[in-house]
Every structure is written in C-alpha cells, then in structure tokens.
PDB file of N, CA and C in Angstrom:
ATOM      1  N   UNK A   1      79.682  54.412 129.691  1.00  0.00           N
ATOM      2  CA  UNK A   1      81.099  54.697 129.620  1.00  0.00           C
ATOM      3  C   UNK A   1      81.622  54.528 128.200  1.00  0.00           C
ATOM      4  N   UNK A   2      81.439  53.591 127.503  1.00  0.00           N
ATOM      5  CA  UNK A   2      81.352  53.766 126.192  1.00  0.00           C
ATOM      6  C   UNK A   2      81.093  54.723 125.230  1.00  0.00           C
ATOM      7  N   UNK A   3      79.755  55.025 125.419  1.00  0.00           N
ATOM      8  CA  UNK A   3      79.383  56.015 124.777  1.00  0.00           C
ATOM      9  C   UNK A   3      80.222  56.826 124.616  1.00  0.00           C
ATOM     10  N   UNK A   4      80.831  57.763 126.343  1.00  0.00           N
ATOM     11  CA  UNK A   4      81.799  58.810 125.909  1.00  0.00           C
ATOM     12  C   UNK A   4      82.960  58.497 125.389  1.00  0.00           C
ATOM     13  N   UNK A   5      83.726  57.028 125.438  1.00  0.00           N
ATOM     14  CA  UNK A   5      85.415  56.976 124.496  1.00  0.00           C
ATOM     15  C   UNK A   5      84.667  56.989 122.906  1.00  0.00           C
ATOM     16  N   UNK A   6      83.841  56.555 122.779  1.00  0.00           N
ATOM     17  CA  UNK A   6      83.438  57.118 121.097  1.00  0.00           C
ATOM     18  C   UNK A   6      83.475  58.681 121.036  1.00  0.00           C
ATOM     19  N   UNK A   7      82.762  59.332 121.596  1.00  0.00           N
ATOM     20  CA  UNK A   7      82.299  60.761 121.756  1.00  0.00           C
ATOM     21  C   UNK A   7      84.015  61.156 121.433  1.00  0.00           C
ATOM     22  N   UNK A   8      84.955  60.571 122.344  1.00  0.00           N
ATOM     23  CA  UNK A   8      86.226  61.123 122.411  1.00  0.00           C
ATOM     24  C   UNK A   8      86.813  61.137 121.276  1.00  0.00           C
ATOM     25  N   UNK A   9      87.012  59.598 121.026  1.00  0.00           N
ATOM     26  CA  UNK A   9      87.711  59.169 119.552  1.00  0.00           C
ATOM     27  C   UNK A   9      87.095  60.292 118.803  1.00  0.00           C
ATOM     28  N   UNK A  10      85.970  60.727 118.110  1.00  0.00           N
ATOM     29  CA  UNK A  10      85.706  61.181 117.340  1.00  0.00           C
ATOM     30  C   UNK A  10      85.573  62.740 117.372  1.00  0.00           C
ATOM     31  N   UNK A  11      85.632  63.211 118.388  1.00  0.00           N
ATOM     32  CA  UNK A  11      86.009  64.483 118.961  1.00  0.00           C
ATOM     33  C   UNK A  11      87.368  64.713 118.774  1.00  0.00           C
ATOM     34  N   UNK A  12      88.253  63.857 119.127  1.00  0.00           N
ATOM     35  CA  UNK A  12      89.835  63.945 118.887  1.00  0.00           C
ATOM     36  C   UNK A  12      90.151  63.990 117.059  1.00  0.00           C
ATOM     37  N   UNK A  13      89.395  63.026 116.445  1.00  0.00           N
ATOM     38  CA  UNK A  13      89.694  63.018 115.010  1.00  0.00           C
ATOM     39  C   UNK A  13      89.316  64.383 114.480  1.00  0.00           C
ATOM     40  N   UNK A  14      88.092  64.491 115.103  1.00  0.00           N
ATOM     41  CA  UNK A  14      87.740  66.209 114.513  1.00  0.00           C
ATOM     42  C   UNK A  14      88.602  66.944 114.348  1.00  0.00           C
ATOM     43  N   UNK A  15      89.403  67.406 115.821  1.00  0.00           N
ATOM     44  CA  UNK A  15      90.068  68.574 116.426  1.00  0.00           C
ATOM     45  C   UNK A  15      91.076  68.334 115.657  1.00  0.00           C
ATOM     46  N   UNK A  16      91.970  67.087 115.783  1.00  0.00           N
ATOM     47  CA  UNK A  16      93.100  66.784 114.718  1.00  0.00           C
ATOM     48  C   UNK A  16      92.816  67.016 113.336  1.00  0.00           C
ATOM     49  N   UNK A  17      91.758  66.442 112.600  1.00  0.00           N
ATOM     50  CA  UNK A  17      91.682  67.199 110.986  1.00  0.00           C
ATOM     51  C   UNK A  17      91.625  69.175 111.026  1.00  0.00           C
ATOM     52  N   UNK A  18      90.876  69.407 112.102  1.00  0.00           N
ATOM     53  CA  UNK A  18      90.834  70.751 112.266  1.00  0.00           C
ATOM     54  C   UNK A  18      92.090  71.669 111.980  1.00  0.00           C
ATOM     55  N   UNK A  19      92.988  70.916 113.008  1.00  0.00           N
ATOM     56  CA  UNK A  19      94.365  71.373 113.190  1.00  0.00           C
ATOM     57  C   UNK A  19      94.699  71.490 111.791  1.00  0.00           C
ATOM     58  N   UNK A  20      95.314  69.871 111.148  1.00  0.00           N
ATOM     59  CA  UNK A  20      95.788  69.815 109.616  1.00  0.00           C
ATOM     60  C   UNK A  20      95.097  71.241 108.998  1.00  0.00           C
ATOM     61  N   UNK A  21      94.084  70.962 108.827  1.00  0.00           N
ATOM     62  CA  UNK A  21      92.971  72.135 107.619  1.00  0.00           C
ATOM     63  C   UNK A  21      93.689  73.716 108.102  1.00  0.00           C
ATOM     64  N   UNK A  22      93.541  73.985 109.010  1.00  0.00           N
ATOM     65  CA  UNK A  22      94.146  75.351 109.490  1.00  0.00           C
ATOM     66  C   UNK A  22      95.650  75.494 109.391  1.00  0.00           C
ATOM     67  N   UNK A  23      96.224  74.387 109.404  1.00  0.00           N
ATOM     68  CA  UNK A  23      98.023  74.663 108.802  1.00  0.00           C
ATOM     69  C   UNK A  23      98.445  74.678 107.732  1.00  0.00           C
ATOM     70  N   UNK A  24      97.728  73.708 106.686  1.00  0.00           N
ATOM     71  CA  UNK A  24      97.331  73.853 105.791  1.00  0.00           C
ATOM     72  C   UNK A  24      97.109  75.542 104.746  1.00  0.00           C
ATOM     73  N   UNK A  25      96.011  76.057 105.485  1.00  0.00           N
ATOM     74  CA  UNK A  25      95.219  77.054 104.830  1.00  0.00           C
ATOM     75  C   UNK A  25      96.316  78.702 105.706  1.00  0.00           C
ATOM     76  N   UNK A  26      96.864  78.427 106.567  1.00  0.00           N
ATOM     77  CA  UNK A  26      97.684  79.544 107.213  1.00  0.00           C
ATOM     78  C   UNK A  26      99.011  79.492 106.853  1.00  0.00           C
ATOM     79  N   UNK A  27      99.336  78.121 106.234  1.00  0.00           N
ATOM     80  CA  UNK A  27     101.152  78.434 105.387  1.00  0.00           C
ATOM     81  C   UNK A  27     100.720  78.609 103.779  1.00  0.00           C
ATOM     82  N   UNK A  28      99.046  78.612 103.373  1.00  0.00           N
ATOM     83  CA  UNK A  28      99.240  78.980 101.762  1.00  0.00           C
ATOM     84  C   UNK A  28      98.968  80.189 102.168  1.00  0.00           C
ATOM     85  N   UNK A  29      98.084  80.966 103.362  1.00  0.00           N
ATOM     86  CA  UNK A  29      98.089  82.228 102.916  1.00  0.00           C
ATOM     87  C   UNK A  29      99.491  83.021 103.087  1.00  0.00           C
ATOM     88  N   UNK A  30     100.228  82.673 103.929  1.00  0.00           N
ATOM     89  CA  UNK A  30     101.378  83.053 104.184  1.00  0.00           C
ATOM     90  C   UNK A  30     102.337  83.145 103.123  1.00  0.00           C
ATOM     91  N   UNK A  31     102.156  81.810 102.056  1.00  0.00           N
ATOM     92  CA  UNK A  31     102.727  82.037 100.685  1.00  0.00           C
ATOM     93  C   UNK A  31     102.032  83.545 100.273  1.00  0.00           C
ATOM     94  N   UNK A  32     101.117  83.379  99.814  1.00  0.00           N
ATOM     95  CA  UNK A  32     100.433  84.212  99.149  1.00  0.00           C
ATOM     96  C   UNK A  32     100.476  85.522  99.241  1.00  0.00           C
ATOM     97  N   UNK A  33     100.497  85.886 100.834  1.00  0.00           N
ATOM     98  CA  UNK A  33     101.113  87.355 101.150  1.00  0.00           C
ATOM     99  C   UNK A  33     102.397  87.706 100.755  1.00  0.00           C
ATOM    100  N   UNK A  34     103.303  86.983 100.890  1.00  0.00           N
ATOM    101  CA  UNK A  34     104.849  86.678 100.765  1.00  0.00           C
ATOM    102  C   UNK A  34     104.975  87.295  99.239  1.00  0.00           C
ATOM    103  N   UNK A  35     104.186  86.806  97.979  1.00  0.00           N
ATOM    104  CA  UNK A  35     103.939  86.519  96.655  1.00  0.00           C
ATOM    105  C   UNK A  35     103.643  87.895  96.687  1.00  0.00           C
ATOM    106  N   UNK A  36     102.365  88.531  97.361  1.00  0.00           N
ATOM    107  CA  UNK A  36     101.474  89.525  96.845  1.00  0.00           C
ATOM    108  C   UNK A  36     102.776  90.987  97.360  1.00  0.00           C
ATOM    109  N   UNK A  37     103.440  90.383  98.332  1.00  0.00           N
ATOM    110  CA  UNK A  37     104.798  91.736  99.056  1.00  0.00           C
ATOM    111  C   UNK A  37     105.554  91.709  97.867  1.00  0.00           C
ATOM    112  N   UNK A  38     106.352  90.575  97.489  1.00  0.00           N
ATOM    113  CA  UNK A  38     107.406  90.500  96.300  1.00  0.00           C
ATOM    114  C   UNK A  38     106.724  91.286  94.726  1.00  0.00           C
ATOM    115  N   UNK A  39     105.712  91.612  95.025  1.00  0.00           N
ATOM    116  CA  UNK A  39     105.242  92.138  93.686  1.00  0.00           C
ATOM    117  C   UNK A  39     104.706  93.743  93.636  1.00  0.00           C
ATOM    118  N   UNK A  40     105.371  94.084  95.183  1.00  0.00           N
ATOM    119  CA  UNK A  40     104.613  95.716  94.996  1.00  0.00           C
ATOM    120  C   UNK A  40     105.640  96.118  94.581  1.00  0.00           C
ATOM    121  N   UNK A  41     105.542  97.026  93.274  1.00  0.00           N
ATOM    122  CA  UNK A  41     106.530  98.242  93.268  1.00  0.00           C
ATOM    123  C   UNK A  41     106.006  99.476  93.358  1.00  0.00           C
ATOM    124  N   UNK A  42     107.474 100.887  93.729  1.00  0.00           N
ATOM    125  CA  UNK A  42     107.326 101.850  94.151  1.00  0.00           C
ATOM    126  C   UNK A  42     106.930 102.402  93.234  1.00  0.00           C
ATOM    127  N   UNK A  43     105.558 103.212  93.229  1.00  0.00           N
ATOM    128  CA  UNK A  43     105.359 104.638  92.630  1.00  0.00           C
ATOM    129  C   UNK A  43     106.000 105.307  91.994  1.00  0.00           C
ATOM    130  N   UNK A  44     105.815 105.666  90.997  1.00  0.00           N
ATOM    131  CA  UNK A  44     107.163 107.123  90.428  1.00  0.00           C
ATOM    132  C   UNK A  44     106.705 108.333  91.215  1.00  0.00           C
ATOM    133  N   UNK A  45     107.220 109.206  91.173  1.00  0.00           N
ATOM    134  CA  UNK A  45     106.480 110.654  91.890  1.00  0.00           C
ATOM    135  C   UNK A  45     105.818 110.660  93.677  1.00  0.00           C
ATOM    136  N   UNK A  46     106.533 109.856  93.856  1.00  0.00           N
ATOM    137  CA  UNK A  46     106.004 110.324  95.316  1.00  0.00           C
ATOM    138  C   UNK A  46     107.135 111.100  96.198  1.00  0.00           C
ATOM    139  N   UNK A  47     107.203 111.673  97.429  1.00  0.00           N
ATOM    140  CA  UNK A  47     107.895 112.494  97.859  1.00  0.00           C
ATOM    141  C   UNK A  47     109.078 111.970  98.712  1.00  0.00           C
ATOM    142  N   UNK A  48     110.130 112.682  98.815  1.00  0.00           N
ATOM    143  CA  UNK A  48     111.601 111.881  99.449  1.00  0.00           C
ATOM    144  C   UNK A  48     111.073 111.063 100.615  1.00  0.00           C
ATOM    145  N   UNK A  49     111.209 110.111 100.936  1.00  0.00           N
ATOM    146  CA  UNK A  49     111.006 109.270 102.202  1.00  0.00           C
ATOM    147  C   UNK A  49     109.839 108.745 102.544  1.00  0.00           C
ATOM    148  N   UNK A  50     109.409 108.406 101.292  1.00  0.00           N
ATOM    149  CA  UNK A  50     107.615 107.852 101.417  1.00  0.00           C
ATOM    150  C   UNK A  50     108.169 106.313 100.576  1.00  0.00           C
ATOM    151  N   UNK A  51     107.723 105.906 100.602  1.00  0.00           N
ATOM    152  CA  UNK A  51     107.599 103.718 100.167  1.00  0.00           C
ATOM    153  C   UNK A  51     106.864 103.311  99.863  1.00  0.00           C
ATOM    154  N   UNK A  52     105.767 104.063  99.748  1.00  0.00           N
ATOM    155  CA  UNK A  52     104.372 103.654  98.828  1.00  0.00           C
ATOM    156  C   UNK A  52     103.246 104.057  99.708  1.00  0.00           C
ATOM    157  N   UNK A  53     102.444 103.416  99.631  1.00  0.00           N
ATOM    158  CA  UNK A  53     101.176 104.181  99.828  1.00  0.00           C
ATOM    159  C   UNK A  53     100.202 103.146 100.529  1.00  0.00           C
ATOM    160  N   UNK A  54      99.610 103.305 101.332  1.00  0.00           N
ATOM    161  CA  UNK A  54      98.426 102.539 102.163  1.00  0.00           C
ATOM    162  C   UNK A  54      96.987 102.480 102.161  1.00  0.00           C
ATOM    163  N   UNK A  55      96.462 101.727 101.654  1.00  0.00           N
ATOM    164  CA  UNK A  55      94.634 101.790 100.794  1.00  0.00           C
ATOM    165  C   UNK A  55      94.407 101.125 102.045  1.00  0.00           C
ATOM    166  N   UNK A  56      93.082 101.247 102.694  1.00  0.00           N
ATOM    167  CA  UNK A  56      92.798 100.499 103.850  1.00  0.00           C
ATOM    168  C   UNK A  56      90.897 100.142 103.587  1.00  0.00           C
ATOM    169  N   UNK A  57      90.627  99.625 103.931  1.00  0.00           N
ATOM    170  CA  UNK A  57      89.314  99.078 103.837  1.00  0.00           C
ATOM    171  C   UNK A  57      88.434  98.686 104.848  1.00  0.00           C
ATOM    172  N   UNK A  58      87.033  98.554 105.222  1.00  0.00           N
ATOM    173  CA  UNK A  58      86.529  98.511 105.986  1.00  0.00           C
ATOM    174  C   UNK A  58      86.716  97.158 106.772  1.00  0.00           C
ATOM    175  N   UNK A  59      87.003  96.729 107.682  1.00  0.00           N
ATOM    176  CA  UNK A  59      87.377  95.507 107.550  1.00  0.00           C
ATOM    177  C   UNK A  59      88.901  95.422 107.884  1.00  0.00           C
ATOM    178  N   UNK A  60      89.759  96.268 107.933  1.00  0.00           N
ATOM    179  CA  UNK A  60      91.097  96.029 108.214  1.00  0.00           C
ATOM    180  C   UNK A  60      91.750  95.493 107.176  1.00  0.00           C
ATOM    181  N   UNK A  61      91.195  95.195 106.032  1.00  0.00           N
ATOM    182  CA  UNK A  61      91.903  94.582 104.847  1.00  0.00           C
ATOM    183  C   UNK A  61      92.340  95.749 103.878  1.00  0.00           C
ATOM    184  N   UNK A  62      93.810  95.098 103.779  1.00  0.00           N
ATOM    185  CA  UNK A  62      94.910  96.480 102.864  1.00  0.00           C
ATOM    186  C   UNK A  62      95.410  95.926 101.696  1.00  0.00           C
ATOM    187  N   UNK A  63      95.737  96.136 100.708  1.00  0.00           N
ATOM    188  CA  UNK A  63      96.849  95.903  99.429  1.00  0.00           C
ATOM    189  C   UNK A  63      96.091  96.314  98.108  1.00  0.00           C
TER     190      UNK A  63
END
C-alpha cells in the first residue's frame, strides 16, 4: 500500500510540473504569434479586396 501513495505523490508532481511547462510554453507561443500578426504588412499591388497572401506548408504550418 505504500508503494502505490509514493507511485502517487510522484505521479501527481509529474502531471503538476507537466501542467506548469505547457502553460508556460502555450502563453509564450501565444506571445509570439501575437508579435509575428503585429508585424505583417500589406503588399503593394495586390488586387481590391485581397489582405495579403497565404504560404502554406507541409505540415499545416503558415507565415
């Protein structure tokens, strides 16, 4: 019975640093997108009612 409240304790500390590390790393990328939006500007020469332009990559990754 022991055994498993260690198993726990230290299973719980895991999951909890886990948590921190991932809130952490999901409000800097969230800066970072925020940063990387505030810095696109529009094209000269593109056509009435266009806002720029969309590069897409294998992977679902855009900018």
């Amino acid at each position: 019975m022991l055994d498993f409240a260690i198993f726990w304790d230290w299973l719980s500390f895991a999951v909890r640093w886990l948590h921190v590390i991932t809130g952490i790393a999901w409000i800097g990328s969230s800066f970072y997108f925020v940063a990387l939006d505030l810095g696109l500007r529009q094209r000269p020469g593109l056509p009435a009612g266009a806002f720029g332009e969309e590069w897409q990559v294998h992977g679902g990754g855009f900018y």
